[in-house]
C-alpha atoms as a PDB file:
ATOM      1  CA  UNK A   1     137.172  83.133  63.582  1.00  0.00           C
ATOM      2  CA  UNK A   2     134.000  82.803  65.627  1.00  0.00           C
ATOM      3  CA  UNK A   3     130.606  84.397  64.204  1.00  0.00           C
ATOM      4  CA  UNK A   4     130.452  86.952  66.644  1.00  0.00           C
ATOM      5  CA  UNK A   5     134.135  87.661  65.555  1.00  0.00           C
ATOM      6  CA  UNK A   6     133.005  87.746  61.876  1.00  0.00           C
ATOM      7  CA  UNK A   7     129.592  89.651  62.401  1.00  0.00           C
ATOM      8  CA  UNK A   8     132.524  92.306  64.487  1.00  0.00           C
ATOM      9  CA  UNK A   9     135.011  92.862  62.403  1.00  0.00           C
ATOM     10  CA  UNK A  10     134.293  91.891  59.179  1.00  0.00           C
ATOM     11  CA  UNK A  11     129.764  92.204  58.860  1.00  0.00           C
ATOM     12  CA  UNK A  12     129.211  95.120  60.628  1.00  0.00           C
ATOM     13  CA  UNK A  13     132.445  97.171  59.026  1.00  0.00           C
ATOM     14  CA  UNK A  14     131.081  96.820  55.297  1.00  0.00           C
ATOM     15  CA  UNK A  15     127.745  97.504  56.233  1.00  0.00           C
ATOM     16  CA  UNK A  16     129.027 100.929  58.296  1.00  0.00           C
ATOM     17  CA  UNK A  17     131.416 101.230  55.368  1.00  0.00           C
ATOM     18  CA  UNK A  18     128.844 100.808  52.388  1.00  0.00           C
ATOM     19  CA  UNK A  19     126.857 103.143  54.447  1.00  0.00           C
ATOM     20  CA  UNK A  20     129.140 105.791  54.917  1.00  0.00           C
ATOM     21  CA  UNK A  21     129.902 105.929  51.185  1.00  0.00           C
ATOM     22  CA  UNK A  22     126.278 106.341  50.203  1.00  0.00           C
ATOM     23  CA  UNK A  23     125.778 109.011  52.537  1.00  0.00           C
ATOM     24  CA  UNK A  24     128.697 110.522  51.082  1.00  0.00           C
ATOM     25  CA  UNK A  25     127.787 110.476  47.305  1.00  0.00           C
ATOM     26  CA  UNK A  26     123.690 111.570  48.070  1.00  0.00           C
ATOM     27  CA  UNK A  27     125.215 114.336  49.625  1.00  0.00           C
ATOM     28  CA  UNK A  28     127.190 115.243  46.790  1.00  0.00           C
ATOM     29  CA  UNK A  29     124.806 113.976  44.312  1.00  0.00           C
ATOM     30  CA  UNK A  30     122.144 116.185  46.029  1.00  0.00           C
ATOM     31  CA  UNK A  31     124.055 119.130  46.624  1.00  0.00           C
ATOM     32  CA  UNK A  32     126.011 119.791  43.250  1.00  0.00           C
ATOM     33  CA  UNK A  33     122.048 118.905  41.800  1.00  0.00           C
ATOM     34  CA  UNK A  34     120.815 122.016  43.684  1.00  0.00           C
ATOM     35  CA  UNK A  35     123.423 124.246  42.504  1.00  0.00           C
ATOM     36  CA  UNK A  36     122.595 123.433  39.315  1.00  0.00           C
ATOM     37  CA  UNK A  37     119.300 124.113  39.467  1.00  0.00           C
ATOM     38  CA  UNK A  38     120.070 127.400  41.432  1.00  0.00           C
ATOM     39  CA  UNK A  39     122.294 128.482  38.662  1.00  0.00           C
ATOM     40  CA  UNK A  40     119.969 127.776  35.895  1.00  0.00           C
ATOM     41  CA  UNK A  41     116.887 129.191  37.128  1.00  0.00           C
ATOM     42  CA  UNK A  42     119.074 131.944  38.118  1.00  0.00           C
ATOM     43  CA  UNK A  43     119.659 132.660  34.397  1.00  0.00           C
ATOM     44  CA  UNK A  44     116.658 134.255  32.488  1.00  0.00           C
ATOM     45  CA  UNK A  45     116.101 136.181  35.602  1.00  0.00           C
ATOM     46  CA  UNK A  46     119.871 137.785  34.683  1.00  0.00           C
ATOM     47  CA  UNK A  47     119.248 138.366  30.619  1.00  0.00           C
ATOM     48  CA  UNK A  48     115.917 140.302  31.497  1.00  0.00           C
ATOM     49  CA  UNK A  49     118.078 142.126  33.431  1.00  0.00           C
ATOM     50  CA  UNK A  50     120.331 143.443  30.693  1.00  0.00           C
ATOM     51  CA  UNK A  51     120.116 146.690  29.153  1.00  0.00           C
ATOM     52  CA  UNK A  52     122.847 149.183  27.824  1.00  0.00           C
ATOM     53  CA  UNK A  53     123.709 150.208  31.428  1.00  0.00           C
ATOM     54  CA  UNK A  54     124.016 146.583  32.715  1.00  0.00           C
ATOM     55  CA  UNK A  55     125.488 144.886  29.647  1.00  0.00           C
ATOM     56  CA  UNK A  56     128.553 143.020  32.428  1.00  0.00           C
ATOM     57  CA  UNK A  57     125.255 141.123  32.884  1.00  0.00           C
ATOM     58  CA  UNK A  58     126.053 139.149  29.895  1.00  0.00           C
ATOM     59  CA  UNK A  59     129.809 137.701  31.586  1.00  0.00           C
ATOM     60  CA  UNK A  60     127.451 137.199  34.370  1.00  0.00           C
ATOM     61  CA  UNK A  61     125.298 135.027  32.459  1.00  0.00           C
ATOM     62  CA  UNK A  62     128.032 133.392  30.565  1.00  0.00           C
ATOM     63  CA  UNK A  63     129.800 132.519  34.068  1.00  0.00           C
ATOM     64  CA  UNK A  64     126.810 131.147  35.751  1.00  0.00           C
ATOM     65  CA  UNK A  65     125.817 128.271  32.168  1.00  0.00           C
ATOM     66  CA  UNK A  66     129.317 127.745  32.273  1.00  0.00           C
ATOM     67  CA  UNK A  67     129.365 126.743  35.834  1.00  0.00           C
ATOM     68  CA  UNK A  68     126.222 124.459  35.640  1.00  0.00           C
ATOM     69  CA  UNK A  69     127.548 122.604  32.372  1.00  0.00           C
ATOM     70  CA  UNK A  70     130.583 121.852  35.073  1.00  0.00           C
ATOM     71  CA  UNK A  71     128.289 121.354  37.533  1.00  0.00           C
ATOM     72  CA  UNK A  72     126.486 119.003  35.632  1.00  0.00           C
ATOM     73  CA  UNK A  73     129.629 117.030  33.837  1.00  0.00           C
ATOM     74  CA  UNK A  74     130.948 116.473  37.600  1.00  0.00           C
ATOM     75  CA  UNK A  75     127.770 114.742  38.672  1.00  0.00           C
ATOM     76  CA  UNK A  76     127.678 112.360  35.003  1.00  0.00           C
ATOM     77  CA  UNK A  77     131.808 112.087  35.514  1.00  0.00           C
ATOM     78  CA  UNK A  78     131.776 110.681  39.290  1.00  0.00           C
ATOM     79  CA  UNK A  79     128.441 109.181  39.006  1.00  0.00           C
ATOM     80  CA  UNK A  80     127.558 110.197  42.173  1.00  0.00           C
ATOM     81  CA  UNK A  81     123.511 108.814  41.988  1.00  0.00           C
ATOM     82  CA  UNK A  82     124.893 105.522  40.953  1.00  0.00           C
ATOM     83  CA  UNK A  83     127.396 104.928  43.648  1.00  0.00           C
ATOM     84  CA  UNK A  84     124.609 106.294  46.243  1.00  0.00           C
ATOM     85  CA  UNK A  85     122.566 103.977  44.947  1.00  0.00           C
ATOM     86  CA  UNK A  86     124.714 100.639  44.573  1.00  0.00           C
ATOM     87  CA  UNK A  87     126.227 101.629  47.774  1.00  0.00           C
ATOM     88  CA  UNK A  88     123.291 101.646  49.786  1.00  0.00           C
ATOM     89  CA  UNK A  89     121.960  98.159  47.803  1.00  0.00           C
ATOM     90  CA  UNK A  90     124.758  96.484  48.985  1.00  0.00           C
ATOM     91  CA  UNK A  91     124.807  97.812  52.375  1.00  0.00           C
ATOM     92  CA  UNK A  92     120.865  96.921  52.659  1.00  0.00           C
ATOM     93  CA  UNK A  93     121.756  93.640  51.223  1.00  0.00           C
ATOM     94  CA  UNK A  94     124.713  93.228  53.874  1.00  0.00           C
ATOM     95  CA  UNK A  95     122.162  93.903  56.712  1.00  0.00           C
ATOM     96  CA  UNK A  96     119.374  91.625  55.184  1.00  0.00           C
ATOM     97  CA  UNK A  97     121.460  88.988  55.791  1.00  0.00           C
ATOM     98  CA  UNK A  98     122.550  89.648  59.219  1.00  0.00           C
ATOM     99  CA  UNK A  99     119.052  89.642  60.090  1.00  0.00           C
ATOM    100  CA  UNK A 100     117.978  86.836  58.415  1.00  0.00           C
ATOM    101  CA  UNK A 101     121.625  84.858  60.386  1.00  0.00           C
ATOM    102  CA  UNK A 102     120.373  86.442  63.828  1.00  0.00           C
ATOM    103  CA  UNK A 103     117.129  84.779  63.670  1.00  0.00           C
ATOM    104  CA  UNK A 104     118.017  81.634  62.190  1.00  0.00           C
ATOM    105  CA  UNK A 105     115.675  82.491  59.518  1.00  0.00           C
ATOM    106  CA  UNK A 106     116.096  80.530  55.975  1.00  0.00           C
ATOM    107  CA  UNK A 107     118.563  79.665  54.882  1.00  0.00           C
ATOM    108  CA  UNK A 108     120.443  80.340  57.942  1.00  0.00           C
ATOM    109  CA  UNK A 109     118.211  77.638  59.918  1.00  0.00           C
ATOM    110  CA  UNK A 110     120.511  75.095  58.791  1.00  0.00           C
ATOM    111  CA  UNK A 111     123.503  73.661  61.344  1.00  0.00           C
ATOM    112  CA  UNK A 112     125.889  75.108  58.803  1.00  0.00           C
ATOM    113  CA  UNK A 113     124.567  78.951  59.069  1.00  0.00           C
ATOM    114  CA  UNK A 114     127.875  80.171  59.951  1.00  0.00           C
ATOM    115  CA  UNK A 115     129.391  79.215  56.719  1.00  0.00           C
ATOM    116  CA  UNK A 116     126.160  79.907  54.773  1.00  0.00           C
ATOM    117  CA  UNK A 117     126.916  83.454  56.185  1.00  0.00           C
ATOM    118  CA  UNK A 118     129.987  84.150  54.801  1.00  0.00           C
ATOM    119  CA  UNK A 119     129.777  82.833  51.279  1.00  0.00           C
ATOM    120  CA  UNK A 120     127.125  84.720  50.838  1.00  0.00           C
ATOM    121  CA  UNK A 121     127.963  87.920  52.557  1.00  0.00           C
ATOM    122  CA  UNK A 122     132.244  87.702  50.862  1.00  0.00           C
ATOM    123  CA  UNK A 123     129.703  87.052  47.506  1.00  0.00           C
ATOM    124  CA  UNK A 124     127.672  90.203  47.627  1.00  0.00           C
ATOM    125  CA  UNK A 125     131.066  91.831  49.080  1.00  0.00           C
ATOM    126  CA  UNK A 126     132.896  90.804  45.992  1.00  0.00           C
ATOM    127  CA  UNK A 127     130.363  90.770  43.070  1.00  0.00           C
ATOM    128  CA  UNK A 128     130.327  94.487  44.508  1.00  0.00           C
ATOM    129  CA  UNK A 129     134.412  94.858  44.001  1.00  0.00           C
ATOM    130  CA  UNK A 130     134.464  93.150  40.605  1.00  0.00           C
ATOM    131  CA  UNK A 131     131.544  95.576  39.860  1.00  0.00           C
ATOM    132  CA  UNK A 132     133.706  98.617  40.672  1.00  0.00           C
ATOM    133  CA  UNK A 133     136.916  97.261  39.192  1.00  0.00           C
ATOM    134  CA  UNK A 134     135.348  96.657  35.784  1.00  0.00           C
ATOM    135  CA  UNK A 135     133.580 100.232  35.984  1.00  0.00           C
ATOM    136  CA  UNK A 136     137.211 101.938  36.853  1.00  0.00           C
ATOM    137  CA  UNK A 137     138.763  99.808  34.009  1.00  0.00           C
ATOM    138  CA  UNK A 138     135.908 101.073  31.398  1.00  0.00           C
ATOM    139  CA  UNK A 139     136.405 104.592  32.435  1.00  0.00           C
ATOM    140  CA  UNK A 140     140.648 103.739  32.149  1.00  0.00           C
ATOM    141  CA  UNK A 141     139.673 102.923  28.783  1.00  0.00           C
ATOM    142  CA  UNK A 142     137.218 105.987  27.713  1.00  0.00           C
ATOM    143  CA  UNK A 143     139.888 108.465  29.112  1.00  0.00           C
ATOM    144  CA  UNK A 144     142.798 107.274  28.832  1.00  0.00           C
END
């Protein structure tokens, strides 16, 4: 496989890849972090609202803390801060690299920059999937 074959198919596809996936979980992480802030602000302005003719305020109420304690066990549960997060470390990391390769910068200055490349773009790549498979085996573990 030739560098620019490597830097193709394998270099630029985890870096759009890692990307994607951070984008994905800040969205979520962001959004269901709103809601949840929507929802509880949302309740003391619904109890001063209840009197004897409004007392269906109260299921209101009870609806709305119900749905931010799910709204807040789905964003612990998933984890979606920490995936945004490592997910957008490794894809920095991943392009760090490529720019450090593309201008023969240290330690890619050497005659054997190719192959100084790929160890230690498949390490990050795989000290990322050991990472992932020990956290999935830990939460096998806690829930299962």
């Amino acid at each position: 496989m030739s560098p620019e074959e490597y830097i193709r198919d394998r270099l630029d596809d985890q870096i759009a890849w890692y990307g994607q996936k951070s984008q994905w979980n800040q969205k979520w992480f962001r959004g269901l972090r709103v809601l949840e802030i929507v929802f509880a602000m949302s309740i003391p302005f619904f109890v001063s609202e209840i009197t004897n003719d409004t007392h269906y305020l109260k299921g209101i109420v009870g609806v709305i803390a119900v749905c931010v304690a799910v709204i807040s066990g789905l964003v612990t549960l998933y984890k979606f801060q920490e995936n945004w997060i490592e997910y957008r470390t490794v894809a920095e990391t991943l392009k760090h690299e490529k720019f450090l390769y593309m201008t023969k910068t240290s330690p890619y200055n050497e005659d054997d920059a190719f192959h100084a490349l790929v160890e230690r773009v498949e390490g990050v790549i795989s000290k990322e999937n050991t990472t992932w498979a020990h956290i999935t085996n830990e939460k096998e573990k806690q829930h299962g």
